[in-house]
Protein backbone atom coordinates (compact mmCIF):
# COMPACT_ATOMS: atom_id res chain seq x y z
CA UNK A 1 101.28 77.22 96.84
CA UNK A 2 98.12 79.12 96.93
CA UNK A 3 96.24 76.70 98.68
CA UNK A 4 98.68 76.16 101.52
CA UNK A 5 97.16 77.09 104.89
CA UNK A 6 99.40 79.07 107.38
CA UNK A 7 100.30 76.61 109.67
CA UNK A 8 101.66 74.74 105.89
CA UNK A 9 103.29 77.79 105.16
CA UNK A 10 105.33 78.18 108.51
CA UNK A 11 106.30 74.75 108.41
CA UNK A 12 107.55 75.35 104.79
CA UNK A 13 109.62 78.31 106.24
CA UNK A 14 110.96 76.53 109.31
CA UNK A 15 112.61 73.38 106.85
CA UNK A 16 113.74 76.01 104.72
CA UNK A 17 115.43 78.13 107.66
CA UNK A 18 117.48 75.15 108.17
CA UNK A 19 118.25 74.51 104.29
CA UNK A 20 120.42 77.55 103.65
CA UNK A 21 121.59 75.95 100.29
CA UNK A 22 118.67 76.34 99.29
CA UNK A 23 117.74 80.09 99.97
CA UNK A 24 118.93 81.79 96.85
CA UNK A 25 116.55 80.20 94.73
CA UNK A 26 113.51 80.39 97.21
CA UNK A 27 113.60 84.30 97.75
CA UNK A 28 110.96 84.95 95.50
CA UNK A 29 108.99 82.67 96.74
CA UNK A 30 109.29 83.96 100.86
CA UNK A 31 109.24 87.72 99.15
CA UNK A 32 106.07 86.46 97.71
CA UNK A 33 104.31 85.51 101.74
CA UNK A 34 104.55 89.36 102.05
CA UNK A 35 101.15 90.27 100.39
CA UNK A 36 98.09 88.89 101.43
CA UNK A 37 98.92 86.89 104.31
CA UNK A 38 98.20 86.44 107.88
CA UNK A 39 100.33 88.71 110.26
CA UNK A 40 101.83 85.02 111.50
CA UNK A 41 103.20 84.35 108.12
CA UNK A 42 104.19 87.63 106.99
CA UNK A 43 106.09 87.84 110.34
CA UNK A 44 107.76 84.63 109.96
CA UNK A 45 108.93 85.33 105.70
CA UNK A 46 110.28 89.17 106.77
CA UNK A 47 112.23 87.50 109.37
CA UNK A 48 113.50 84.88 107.13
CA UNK A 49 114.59 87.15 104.28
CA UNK A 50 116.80 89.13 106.58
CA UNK A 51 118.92 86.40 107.37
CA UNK A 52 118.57 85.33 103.82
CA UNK A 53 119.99 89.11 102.79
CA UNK A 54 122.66 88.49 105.28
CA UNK A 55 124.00 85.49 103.24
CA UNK A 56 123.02 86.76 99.98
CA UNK A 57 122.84 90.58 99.66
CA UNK A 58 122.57 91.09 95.71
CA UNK A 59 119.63 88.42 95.72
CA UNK A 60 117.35 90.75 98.39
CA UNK A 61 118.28 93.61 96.99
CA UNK A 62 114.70 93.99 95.38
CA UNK A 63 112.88 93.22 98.19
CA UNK A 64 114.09 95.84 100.41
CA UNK A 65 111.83 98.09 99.56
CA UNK A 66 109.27 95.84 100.25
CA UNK A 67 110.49 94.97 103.80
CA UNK A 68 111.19 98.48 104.34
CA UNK A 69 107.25 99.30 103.75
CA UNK A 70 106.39 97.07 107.29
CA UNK A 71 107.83 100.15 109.07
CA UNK A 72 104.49 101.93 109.18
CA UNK A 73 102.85 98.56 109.85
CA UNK A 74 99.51 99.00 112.33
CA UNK A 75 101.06 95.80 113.55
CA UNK A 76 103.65 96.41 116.56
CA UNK A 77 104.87 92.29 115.08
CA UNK A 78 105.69 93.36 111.36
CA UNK A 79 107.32 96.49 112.41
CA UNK A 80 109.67 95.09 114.86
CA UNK A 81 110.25 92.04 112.29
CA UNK A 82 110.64 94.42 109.72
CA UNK A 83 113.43 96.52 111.32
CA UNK A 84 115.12 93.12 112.19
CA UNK A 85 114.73 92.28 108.39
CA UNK A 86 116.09 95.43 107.66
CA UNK A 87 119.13 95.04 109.86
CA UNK A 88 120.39 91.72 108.98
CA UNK A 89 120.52 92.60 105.35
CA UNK A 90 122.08 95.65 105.79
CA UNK A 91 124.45 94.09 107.50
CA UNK A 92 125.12 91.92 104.20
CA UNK A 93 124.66 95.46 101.75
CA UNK A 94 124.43 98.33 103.19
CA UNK A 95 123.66 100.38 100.32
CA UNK A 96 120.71 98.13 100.00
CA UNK A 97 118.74 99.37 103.04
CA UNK A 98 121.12 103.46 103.29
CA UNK A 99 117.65 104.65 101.84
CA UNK A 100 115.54 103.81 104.70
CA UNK A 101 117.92 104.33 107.49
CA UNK A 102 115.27 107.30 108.55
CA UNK A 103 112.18 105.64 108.61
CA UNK A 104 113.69 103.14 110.79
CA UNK A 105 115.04 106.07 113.02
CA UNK A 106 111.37 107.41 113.64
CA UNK A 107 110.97 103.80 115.17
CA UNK A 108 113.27 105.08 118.07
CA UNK A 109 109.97 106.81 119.80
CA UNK A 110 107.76 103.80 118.60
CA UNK A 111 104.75 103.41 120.97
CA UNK A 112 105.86 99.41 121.69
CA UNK A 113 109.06 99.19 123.47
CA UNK A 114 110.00 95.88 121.23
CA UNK A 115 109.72 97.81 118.55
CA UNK A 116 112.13 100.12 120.04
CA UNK A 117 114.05 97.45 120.85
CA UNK A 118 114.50 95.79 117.70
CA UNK A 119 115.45 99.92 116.20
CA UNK A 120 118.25 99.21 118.57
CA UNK A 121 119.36 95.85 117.49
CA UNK A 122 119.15 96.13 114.11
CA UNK A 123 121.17 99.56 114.04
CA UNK A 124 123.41 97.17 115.62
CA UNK A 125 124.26 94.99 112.97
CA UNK A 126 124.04 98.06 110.23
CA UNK A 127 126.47 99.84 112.41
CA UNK A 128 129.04 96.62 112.54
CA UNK A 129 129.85 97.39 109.10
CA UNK A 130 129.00 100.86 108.42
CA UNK A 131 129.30 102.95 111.81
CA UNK A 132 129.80 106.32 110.07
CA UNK A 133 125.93 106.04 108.52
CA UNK A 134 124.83 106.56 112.33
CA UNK A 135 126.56 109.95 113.34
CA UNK A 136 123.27 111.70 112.87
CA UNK A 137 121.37 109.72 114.96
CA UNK A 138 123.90 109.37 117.80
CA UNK A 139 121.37 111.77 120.22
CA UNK A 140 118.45 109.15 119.10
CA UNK A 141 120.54 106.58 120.80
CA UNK A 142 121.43 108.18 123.90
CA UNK A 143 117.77 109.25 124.36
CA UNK A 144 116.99 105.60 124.30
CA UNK A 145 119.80 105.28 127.25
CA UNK A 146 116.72 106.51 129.59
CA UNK A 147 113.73 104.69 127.96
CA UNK A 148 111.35 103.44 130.32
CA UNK A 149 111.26 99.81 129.43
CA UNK A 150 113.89 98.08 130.76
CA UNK A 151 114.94 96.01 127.73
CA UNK A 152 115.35 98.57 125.82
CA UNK A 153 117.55 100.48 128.31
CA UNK A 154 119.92 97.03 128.55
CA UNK A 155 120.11 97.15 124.83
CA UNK A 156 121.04 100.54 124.32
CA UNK A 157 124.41 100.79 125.47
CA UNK A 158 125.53 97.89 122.86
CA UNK A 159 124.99 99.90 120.00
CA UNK A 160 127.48 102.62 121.62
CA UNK A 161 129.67 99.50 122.07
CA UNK A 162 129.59 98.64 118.28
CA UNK A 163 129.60 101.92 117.19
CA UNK A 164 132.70 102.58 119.58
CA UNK A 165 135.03 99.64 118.49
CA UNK A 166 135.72 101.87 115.08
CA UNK A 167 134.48 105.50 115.82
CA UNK A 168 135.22 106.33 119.67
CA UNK A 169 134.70 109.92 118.53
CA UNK A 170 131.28 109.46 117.70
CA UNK A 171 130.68 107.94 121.20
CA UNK A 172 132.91 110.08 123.57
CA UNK A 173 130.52 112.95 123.76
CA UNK A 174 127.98 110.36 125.63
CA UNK A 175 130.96 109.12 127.54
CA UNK A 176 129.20 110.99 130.89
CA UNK A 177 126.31 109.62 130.28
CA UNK A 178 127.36 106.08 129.81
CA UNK A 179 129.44 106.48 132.68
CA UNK A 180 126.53 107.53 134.80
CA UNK A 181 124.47 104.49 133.97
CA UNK A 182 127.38 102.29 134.64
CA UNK A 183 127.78 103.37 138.35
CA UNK A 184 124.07 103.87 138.99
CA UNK A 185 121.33 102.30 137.20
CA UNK A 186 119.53 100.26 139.01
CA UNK A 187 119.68 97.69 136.61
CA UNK A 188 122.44 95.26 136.58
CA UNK A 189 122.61 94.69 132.67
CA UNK A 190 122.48 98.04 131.97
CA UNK A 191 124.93 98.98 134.20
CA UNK A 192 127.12 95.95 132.86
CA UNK A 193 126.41 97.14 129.15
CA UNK A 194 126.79 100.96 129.91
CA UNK A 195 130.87 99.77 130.95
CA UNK A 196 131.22 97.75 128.29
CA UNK A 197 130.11 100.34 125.89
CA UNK A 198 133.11 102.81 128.11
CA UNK A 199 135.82 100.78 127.16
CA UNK A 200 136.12 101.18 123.33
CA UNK A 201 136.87 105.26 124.50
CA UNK A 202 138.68 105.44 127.52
């Protein structure tokens, strides 16, 4: 394997992306595309074992840590795919990625709004089966609510959404706020999202 280019690399991940019978035994070998490689490959194997983690939690489990080190990345890419990473498998365990749940936080100011963005998303799919771990960062969320970049501000009511479905509490004190952006941002998606978000707590 050492002397496969990128371009034989990515290929290699794309057939296995579609061969998820074969994932458990080739974790080692994507966790292994983490060191040394090209931003293009790294990005394409942290992205790969998160929806790998999502199937098979206990396998991933010892490459968390190892995901969760992209977070400080000097590459806006890796730290974006490693949030995503991060997200999908803690959606499978989340005691697996609990530990990092504050770096990824500090990722809520990130300089690059798609980093931002995928902060957002991937709290998402932590939050679908463990809402309570975000009570502490509710006021990180609503901040995002008014974040510059557009995308991010259509995201950001969905994780009030999620959140909402199974702890209304947590999201009722940003009910005016929500309810603000639903009558008057200028935005149509956020203004769509910001209602959606209402209805889990009215």
């Amino acid at each position: 394997m050492i002397d496969m280019t990128d371009s034989m690399i990515c290929s290699r991940l794309s057939e296995l992306t579609d061969r998820k019978d074969e994932w458990p035994e080739n974790i080692p070998f994507v966790a292994s595309l983490l060191q040394g490689r090209s931003v293009r490959v790294t990005a394409k194997a942290l992205w790969l074992l998160g929806e790998m983690g999502l199937r098979h939690p206990n396998e991933i489990r010892d490459c968390v840590p190892c995901i969760a080190s992209f977070l400080t990345s000097s590459e806006p890419l890796l730290r974006q795919r490693s949030l995503n990473a991060l997200g999908r498998a803690g959606r499978g365990c989340f005691s697996c990625v609990q530990p990092f749940l504050g770096d990824m936080a500090e990722l809520a100011s990130d300089s690059d709004p798609g980093v931002r963005l995928s902060f957002i998303w991937a709290s998402e799919n932590i939050a679908s089966v463990s809402p309570d771990a975000y009570g502490v960062y509710m006021q990180v969320f609503s901040d995002l609510l008014s974040d510059a970049e557009v995308r991010v501000r259509m995201e950001a009511p969905e994780i009030f959404r999620v959140i909402g479905k199974s702890r209304p509490d947590l999201v009722f004190p940003f009910a005016e706020q929500l309810a603000d952006l639903a009558e008057n941002d200028p935005d149509r998606v956020v203004r769509i999202h910001s209602a959606g978000a209402l209805k889990n707590i009215i």
